[in-house]
Protein backbone atom coordinates (compact mmCIF):
# COMPACT_ATOMS: atom_id res chain seq x y z
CA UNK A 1 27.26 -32.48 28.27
CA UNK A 2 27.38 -32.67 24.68
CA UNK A 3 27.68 -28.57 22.72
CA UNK A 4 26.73 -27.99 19.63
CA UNK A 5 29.21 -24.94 19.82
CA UNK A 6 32.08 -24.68 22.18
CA UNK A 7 34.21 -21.43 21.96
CA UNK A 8 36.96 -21.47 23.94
CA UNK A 9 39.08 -18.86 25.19
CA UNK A 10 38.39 -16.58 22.18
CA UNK A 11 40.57 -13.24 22.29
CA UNK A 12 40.34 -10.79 19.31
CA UNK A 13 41.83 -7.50 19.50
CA UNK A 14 41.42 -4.47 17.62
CA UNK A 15 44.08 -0.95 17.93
CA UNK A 16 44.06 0.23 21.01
CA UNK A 17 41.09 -2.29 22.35
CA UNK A 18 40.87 -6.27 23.57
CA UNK A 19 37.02 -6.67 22.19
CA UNK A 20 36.65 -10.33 23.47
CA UNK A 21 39.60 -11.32 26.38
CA UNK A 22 39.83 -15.24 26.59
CA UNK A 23 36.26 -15.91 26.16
CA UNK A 24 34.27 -18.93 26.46
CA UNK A 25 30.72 -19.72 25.17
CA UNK A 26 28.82 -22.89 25.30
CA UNK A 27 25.37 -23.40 23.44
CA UNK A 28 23.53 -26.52 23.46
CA UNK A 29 21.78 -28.09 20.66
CA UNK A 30 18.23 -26.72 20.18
CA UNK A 31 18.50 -24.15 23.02
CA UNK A 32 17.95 -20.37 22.50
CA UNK A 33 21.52 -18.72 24.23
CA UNK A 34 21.10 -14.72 24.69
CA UNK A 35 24.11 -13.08 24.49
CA UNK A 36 23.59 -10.40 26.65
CA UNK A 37 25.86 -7.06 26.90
CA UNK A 38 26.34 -3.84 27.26
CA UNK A 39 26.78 -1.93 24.39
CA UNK A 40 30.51 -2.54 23.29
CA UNK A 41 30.75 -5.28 25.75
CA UNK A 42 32.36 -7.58 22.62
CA UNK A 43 28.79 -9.31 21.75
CA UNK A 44 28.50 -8.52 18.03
CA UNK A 45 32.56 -9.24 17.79
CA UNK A 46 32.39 -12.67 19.53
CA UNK A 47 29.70 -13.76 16.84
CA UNK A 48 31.51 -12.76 14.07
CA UNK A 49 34.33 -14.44 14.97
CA UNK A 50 32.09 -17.48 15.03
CA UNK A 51 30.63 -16.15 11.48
CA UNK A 52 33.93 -16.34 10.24
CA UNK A 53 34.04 -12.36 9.70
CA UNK A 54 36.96 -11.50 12.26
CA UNK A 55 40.09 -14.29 12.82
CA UNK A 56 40.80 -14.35 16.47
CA UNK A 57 44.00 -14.04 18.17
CA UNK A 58 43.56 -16.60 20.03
CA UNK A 59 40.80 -19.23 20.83
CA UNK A 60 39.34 -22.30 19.13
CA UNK A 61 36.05 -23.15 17.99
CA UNK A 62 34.32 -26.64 18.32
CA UNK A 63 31.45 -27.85 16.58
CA UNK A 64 29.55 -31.37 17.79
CA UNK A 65 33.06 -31.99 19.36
CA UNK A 66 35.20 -31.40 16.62
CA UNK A 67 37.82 -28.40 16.33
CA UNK A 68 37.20 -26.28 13.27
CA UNK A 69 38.75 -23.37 11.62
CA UNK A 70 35.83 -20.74 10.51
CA UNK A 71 38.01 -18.22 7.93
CA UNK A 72 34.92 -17.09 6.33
CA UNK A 73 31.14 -16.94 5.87
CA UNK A 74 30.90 -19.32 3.77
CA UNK A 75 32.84 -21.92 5.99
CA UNK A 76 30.14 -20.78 8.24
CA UNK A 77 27.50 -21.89 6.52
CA UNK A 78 29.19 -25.01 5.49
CA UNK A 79 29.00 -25.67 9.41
CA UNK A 80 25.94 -25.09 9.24
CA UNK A 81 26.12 -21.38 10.81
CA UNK A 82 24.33 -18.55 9.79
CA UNK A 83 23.81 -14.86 11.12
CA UNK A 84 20.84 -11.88 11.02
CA UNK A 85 22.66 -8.72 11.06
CA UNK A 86 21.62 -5.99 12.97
CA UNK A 87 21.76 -3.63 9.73
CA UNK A 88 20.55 -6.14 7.32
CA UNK A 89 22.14 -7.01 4.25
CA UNK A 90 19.93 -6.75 1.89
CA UNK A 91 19.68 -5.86 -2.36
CA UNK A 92 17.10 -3.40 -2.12
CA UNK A 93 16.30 -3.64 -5.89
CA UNK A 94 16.16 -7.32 -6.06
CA UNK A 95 12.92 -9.41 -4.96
CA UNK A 96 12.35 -11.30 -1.77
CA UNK A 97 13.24 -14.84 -3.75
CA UNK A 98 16.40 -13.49 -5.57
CA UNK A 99 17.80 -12.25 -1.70
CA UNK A 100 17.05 -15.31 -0.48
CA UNK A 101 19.36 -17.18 -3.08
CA UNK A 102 21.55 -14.73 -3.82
CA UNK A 103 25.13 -16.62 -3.62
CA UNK A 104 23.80 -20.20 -3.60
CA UNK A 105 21.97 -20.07 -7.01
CA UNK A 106 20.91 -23.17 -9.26
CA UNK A 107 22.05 -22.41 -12.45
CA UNK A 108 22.26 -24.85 -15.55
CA UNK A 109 23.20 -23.88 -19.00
CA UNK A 110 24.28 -20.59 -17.14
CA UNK A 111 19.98 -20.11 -16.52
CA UNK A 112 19.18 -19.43 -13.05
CA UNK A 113 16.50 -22.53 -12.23
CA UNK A 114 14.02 -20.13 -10.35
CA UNK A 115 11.02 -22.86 -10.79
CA UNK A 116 12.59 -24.83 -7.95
CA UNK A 117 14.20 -21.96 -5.71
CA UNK A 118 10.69 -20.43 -5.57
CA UNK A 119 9.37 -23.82 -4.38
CA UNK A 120 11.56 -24.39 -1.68
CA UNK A 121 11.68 -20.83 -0.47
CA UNK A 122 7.41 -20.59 -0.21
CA UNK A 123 7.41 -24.25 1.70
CA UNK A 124 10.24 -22.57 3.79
CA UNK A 125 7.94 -19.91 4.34
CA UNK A 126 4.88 -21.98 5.15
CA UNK A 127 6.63 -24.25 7.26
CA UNK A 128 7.66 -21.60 9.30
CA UNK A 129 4.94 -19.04 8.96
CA UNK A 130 6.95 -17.08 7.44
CA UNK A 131 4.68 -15.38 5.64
CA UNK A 132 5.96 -13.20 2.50
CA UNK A 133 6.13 -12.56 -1.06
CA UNK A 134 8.63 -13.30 -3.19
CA UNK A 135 8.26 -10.95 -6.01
CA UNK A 136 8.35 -8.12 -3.81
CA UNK A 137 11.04 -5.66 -3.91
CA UNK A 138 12.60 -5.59 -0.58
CA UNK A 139 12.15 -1.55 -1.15
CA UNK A 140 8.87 -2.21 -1.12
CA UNK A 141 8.66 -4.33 2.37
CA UNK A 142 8.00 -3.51 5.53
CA UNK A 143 11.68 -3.82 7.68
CA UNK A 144 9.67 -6.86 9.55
CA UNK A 145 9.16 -8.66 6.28
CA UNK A 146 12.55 -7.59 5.56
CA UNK A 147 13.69 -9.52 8.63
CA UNK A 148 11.88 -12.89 7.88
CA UNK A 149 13.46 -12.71 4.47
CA UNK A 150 16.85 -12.63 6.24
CA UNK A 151 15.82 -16.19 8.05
CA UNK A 152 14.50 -17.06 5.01
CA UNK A 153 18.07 -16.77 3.61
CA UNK A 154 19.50 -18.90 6.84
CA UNK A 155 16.87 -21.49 6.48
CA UNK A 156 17.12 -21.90 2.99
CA UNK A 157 21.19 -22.80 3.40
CA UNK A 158 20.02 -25.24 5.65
CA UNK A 159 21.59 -23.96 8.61
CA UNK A 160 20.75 -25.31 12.10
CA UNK A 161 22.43 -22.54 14.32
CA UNK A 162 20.81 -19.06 13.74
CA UNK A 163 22.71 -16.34 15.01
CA UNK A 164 20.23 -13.04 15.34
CA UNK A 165 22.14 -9.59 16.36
CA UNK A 166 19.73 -7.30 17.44
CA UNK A 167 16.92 -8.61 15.88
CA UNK A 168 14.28 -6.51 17.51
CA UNK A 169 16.06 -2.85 17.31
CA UNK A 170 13.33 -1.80 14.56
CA UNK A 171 10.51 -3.56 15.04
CA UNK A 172 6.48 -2.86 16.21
CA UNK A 173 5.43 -4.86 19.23
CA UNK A 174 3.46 -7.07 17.35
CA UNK A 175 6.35 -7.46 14.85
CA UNK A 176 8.67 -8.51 18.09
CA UNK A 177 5.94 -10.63 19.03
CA UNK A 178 5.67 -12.69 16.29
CA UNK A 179 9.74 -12.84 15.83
CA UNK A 180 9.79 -14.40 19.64
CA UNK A 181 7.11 -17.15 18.50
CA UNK A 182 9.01 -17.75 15.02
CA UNK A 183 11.95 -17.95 17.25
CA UNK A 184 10.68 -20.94 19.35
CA UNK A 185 9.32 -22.60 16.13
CA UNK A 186 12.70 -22.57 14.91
CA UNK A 187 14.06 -24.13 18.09
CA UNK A 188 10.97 -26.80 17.95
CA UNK A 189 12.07 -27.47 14.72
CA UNK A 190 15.28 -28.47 15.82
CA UNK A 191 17.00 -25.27 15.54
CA UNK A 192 19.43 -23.64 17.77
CA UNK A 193 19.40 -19.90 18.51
CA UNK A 194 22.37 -17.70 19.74
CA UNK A 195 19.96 -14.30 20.39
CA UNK A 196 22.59 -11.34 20.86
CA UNK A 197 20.52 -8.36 23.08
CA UNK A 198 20.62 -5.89 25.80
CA UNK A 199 16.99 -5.86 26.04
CA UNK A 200 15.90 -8.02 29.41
CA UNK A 201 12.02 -8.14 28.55
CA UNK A 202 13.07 -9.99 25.18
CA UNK A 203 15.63 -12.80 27.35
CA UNK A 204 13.11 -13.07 29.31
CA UNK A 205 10.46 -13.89 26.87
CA UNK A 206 12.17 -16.36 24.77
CA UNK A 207 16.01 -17.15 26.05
CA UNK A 208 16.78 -20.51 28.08
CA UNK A 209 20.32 -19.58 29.05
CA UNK A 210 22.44 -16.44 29.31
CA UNK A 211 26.04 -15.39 28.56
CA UNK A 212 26.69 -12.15 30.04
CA UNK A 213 29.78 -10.14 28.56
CA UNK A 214 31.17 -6.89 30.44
CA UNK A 215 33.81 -4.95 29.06
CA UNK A 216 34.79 -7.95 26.65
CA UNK A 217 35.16 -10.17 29.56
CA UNK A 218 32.86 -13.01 30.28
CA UNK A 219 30.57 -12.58 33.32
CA UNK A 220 28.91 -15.54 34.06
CA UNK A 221 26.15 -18.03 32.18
CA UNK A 222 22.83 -18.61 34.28
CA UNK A 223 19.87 -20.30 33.58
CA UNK A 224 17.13 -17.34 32.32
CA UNK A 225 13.95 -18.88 34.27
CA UNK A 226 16.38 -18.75 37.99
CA UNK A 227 17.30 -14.83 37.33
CA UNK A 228 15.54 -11.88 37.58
CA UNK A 229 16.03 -8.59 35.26
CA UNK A 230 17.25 -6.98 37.97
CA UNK A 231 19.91 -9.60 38.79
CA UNK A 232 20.61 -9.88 34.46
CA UNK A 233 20.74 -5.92 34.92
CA UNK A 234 23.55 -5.98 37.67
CA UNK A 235 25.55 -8.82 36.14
CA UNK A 236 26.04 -6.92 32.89
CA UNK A 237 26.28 -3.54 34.05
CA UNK A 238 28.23 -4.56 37.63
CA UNK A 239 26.20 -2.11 39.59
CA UNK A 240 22.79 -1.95 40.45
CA UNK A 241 20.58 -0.05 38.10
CA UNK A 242 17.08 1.50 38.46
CA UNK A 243 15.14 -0.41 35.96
CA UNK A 244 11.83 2.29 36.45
CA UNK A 245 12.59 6.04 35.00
CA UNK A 246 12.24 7.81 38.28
CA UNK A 247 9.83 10.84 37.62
CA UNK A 248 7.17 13.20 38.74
CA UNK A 249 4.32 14.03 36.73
CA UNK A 250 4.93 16.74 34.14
CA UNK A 251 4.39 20.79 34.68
CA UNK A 252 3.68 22.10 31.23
CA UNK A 253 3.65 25.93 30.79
CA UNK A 254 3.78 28.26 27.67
CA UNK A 255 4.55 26.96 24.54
CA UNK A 256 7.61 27.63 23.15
CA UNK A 257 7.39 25.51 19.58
CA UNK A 258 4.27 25.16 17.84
CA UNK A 259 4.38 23.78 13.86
CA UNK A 260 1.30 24.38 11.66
CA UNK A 261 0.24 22.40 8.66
CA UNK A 262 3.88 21.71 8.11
CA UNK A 263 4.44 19.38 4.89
CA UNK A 264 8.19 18.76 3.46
CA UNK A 265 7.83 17.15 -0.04
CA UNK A 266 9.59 14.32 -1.45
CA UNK A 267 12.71 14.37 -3.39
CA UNK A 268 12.15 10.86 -5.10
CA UNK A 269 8.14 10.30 -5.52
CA UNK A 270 4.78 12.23 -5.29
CA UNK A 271 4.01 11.40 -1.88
CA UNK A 272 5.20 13.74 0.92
CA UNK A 273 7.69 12.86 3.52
CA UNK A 274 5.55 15.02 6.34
CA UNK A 275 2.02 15.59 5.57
CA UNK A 276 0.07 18.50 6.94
CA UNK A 277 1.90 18.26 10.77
CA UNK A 278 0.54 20.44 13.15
CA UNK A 279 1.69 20.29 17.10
CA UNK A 280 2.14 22.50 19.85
CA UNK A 281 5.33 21.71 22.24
CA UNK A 282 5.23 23.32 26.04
CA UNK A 283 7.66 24.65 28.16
CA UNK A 284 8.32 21.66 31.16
CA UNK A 285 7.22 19.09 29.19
CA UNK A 286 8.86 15.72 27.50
CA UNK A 287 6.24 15.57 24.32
CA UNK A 288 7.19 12.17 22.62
CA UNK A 289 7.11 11.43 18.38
CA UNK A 290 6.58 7.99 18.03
CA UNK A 291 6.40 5.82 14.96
CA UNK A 292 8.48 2.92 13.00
CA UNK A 293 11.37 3.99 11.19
CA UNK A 294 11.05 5.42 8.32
CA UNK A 295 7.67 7.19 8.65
CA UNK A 296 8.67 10.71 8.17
CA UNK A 297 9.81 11.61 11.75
CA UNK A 298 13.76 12.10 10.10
CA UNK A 299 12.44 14.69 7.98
CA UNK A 300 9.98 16.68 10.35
CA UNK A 301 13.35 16.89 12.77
CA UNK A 302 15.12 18.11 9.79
CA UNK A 303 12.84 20.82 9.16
CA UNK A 304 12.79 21.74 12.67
CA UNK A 305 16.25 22.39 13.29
CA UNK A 306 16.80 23.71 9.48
CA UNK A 307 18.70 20.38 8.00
CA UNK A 308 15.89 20.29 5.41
CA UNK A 309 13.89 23.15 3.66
CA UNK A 310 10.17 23.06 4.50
CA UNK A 311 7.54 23.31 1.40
CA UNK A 312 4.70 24.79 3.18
CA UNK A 313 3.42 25.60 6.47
CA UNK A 314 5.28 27.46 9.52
CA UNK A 315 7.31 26.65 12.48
CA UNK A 316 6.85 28.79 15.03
CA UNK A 317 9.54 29.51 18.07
CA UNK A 318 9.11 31.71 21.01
CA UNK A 319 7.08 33.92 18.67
CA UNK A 320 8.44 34.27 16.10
CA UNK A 321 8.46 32.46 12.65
CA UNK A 322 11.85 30.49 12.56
CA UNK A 323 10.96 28.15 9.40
CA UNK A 324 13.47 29.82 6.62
CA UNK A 325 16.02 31.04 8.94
CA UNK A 326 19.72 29.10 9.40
CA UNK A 327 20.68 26.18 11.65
CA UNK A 328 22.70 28.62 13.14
CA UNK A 329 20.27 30.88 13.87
CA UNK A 330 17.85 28.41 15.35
CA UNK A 331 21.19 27.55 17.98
CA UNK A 332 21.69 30.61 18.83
CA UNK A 333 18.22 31.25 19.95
CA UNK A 334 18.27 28.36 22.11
CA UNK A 335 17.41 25.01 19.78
CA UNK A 336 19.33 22.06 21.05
CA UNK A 337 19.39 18.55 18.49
CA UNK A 338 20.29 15.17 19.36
CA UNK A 339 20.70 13.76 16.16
CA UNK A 340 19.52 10.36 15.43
CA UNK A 341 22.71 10.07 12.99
CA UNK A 342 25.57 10.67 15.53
CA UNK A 343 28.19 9.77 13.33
CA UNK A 344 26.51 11.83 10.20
CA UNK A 345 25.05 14.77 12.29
CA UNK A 346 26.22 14.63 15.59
CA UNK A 347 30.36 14.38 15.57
CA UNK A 348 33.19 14.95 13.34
CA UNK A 349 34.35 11.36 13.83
CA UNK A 350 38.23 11.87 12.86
CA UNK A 351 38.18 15.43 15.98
CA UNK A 352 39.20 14.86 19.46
CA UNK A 353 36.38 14.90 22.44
CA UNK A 354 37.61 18.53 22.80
CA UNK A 355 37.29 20.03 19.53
CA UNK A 356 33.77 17.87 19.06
CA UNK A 357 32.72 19.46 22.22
CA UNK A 358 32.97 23.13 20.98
CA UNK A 359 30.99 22.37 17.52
CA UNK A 360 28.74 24.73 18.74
CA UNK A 361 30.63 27.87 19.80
CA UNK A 362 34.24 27.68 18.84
CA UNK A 363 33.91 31.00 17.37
CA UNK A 364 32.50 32.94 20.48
CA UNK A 365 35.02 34.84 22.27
CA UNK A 366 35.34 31.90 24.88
CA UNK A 367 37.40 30.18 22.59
CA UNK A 368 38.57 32.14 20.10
CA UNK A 369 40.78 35.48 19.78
CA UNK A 370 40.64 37.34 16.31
CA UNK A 371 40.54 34.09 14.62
CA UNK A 372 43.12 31.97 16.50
CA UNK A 373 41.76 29.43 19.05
CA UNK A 374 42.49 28.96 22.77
CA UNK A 375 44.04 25.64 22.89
CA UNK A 376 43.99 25.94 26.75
CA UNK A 377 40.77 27.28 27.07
CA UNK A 378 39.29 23.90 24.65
CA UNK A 379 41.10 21.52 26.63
CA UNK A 380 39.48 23.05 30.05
CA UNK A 381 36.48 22.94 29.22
CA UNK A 382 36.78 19.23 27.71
CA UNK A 383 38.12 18.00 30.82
CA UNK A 384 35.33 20.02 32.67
CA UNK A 385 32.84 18.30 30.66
CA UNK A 386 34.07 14.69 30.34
CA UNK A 387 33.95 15.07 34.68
CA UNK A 388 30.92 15.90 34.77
CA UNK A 389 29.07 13.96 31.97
CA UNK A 390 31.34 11.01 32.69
CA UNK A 391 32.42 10.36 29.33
CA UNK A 392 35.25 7.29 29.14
CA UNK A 393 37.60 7.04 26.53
CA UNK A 394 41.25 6.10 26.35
CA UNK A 395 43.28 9.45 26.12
CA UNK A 396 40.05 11.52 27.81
CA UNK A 397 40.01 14.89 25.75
CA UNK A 398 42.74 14.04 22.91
CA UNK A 399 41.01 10.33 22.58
CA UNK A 400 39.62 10.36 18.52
CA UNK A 401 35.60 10.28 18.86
CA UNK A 402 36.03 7.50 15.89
CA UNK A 403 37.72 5.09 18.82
CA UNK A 404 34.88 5.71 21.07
CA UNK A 405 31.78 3.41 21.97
CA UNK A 406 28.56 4.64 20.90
CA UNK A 407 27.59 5.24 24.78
CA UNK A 408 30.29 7.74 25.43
CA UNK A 409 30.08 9.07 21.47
CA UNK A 410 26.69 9.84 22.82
CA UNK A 411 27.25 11.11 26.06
CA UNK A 412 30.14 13.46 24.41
CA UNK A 413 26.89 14.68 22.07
CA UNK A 414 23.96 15.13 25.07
CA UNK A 415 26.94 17.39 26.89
CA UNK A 416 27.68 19.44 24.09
CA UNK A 417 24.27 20.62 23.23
CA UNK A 418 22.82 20.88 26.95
CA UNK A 419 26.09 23.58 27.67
CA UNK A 420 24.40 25.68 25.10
CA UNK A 421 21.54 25.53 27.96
CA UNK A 422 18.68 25.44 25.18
CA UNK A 423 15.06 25.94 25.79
CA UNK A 424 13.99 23.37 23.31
CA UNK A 425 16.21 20.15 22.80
CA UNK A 426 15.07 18.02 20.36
CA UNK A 427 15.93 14.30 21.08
CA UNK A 428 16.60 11.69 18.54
CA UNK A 429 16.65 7.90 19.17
CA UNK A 430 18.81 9.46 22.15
CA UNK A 431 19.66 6.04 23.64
CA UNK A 432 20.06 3.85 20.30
CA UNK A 433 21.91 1.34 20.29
CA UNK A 434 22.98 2.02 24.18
CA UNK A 435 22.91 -0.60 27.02
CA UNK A 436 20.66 -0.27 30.50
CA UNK A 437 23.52 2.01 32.36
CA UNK A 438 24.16 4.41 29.38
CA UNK A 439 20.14 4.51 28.87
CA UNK A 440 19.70 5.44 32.95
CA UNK A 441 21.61 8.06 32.65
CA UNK A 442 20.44 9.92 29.69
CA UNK A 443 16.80 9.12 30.29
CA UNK A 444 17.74 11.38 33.97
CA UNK A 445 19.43 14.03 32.10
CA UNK A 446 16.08 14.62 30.47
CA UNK A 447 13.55 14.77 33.12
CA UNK A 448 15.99 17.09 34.83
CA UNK A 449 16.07 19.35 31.83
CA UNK A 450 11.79 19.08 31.53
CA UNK A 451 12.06 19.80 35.57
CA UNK A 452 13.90 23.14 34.83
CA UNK A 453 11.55 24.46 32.36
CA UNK A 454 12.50 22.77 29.48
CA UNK A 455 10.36 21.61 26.49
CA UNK A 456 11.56 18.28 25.51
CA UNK A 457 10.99 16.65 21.83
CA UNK A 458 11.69 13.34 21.77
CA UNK A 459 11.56 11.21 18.64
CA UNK A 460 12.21 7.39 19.62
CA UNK A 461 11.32 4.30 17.96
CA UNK A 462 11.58 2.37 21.64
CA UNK A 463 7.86 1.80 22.79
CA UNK A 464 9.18 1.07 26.62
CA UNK A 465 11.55 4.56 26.33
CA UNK A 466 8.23 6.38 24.93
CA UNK A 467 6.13 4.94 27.81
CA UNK A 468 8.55 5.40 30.12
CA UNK A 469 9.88 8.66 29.92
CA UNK A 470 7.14 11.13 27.52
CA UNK A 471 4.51 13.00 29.34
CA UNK A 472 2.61 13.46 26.05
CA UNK A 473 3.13 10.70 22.88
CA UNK A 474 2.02 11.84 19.23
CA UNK A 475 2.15 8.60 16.67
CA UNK A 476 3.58 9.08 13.11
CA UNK A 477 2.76 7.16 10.34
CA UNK A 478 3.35 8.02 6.96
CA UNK A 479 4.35 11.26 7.40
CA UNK A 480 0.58 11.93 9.45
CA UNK A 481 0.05 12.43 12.82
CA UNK A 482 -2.33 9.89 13.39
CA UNK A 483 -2.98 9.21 17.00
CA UNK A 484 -2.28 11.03 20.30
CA UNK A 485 -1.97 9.50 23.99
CA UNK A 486 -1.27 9.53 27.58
CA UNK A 487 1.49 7.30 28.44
CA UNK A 488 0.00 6.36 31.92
CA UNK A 489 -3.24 5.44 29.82
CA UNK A 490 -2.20 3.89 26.90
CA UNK A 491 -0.99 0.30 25.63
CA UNK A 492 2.15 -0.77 24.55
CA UNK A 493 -0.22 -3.09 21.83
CA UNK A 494 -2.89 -0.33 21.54
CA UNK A 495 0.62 2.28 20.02
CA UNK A 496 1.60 -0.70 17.89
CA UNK A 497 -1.84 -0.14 16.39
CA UNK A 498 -1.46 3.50 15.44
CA UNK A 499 2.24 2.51 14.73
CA UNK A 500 1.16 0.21 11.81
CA UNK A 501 -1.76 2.36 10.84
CA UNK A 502 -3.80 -0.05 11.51
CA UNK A 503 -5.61 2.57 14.14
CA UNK A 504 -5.89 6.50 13.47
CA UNK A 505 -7.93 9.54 14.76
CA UNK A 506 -8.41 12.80 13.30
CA UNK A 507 -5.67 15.24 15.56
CA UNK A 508 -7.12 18.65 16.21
């Protein structure tokens, strides 16, 4: 059988971690090949060894049956490789045509020849209904337009393997939609895909064959059409895993948060980041915020937990009128946050699991006396907590949070703020970035807090997390709450609607 790639026992190691142990990959010419994993499974590392951004220790790489050495990006490309990043790298104050040629310019006379670089990049575009502008500022694009100008870039260096890392992690449903069908033109066309994922609908939908990666191992490579999700699910996580969120239906009582009119203006332009919010938040309830990025719901959480001052309107907590007072405050009456930053918000990357785990009350007289901390005391209850929350890292309570993966960074988070036993915990993109096991677990951890009386806010950008696990979903778009729904009612397309603002109502 003839590969257009062949890696072969590819090892790369990093302090203290083997991210890819003697690992093989074979992708066939004008296939799409999911590289499927959990998070830190070695996925994104394996590819950019391929991409020439990591040397391996060990390992070769073979292109149409020839040995190559890949030392950079732009061998890469010469081989005809090139790679979507999950975070894309984009100019953001350059147009859609000068990202697209940005390193491979025509130039004579030292003139940029723009005449022909526009022509080739719109019969790019129309060839592959890629549909876009190219005097738009990529500041001004939507991050779906954003992500056809990063194939645009691939396609316009003539490259015939595409390598996409996450590709769908900020998308609408119709936006994912239409990447899966400009992902099979490209493979009509003659392209071949390498589709890194831990999302089984997507493999599913598009993917001809599988690599599964656990624990920077290789698993196994099946054929996507023989294997269910549940088998793909099992394979990468090597247990069985529920699939459904297990849950009863909700038991709302009082309300315990309830905004009005809230608006935070905008540092930069006129337009405000949150625009006249008003909701009402009950006790036993999971109450979900959903929108594309970038719509306002990082500044509403701000507000809410004190991060960012609010220009008008009032937040309202147990009573009483909590929308000047500190962050501190807002804890100590019983405020929980899951920031959507963990490294920014949620950890100090460089402190152990222990000290990150007492962020929140290393100066109550658990773990301090008259100003000098108990060492013991810290330790304890790290070792308490990492049992119990089953966080993994290499030295358990003296491991760095830095040398973590984002699962456990996560899980280290989720157990710090739910031992403050809050009555509202606000939830932010809580399983980003995580794979199916990582995601079971927190998704549980939440419906048991809603099942104890518990008022839930969760902000997520995941449409099957928002159907899956909210009892009640608001839709934010440009700062505006414009639609509310019933998850058991609602469709995944009919949110994308409200999502896009294509669809609104007038909220009460």
């Amino acid at each position: 059988m003839e590969y257009v790639i062949e890696m072969q026992g590819i090892t790369k190691i990093f302090p203290g971690i083997i991210a890819n142990d003697n690992i093989d990959l074979k992708v066939r010419k004008g296939e799409i090949h999911a590289l499927l994993g959990e998070n830190g499974a070695g996925k994104s590392t394996l590819m950019s060894v391929l991409f020439g951004l990591y040397k391996p220790e060990k390992g070769k790489i073979i292109i149409n049956g020839e040995e190559v050495s890949i030392k950079n990006p732009n061998d890469a490309n010469r081989y005809g490789i090139g790679m979507v990043h999950q975070h894309f790298k984009l100019v953001h104050n350059f147009t859609v045509l000068e990202n697209v040629i940005l390193g491979v310019e025509s130039v004579k006379y030292g003139h940029l020849l723009m005449d022909e670089a526009r022509k080739k990049v719109i019969e790019l575009s129309q060839k592959y209904s890629l549909f876009i502008e190219p005097d738009a500022l990529i500041s001004d694009i939507s991050v779906g337009m954003q992500q056809r100008v990063e194939i645009l870039k691939m396609l316009y260096r003539e490259n015939d393997l595409l390598i996409f890392d996450e590709p769908t992690a900020v998308l609408t449903p119709q936006e994912i939609d239409e990447l899966m069908k400009i992902m099979k033109d490209l493979v009509a066309e003659g392209k071949t895909i390498i589709f890194i994922t831990h999302k089984l609908n997507e493999i599913k939908a598009v993917a001809d064959r599988v690599t599964i990666l656990r624990k920077g191992k290789y698993v196994d490579t099946v054929d996507v059409s023989l294997s269910s999700k549940e088998t793909l699910s099992e394979l990468m996580v090597g247990r069985k895993v529920l699939l459904e969120v297990e849950k009863t239906a909700a038991q709302p009582k009082e309300i315990v948060l309830e905004v009005k009119h809230l608006v935070v203006k905008s540092k930069t332009h006129g337009k405000n980041k949150v625009n006249d919010v008003s909701f009402k938040l009950h006790r036993g309830e999971i109450l979900c915020i959903a929108g594309i990025e970038g719509n306002g719901q990082t500044d509403l959480v701000y507000a809410l937990t004190g991060l960012e001052k609010v220009s008008s309107g009032e937040i309202i907590y147990k009573g009483e009128d909590i929308t000047h007072r500190s962050i501190r405050y807002r804890n100590l009456k019983g405020m929980a946050h899951i920031p959507e930053d963990r490294h920014k918000h949620g950890l100090v990357l460089d402190y152990n699991v222990a000290e990150n785990l007492i962020l929140q009350d290393y100066y109550t007289n658990k773990f301090q006396t008259k100003g000098f901390l108990k060492f013991k005391k810290i330790y304890e209850n790290a070792d308490e907590l990492i049992e119990r929350y089953d966080i993994r890292s290499g030295s358990g309570a003296r491991s760095i949070a830095r040398s973590m993966s984002g699962g456990n960074q996560q899980k280290a988070i989720v157990a710090r703020e739910l031992e403050t036993h809050p009555d509202v915990l606000i939830a932010v993109q809580p399983t980003r970035g995580l794979d199916v096991g990582a995601i079971e677990y927190i998704h549980k951890i939440l419906i048991e807090q809603r099942d104890k009386g518990k008022a839930i806010l969760l902000v997520s950008l995941e449409l099957s997390e928002v159907m899956s696990v909210s009892d009640r979903i608001l839709v934010i778009y440009e700062g505006e709450l414009v639609g509310q729904a019933d998850p058991a009612v609602v469709s995944q397309q009919e949110l994308g609607l409200y999502m896009s603002g294509s669809k609104r109502e007038v909220l009460e």
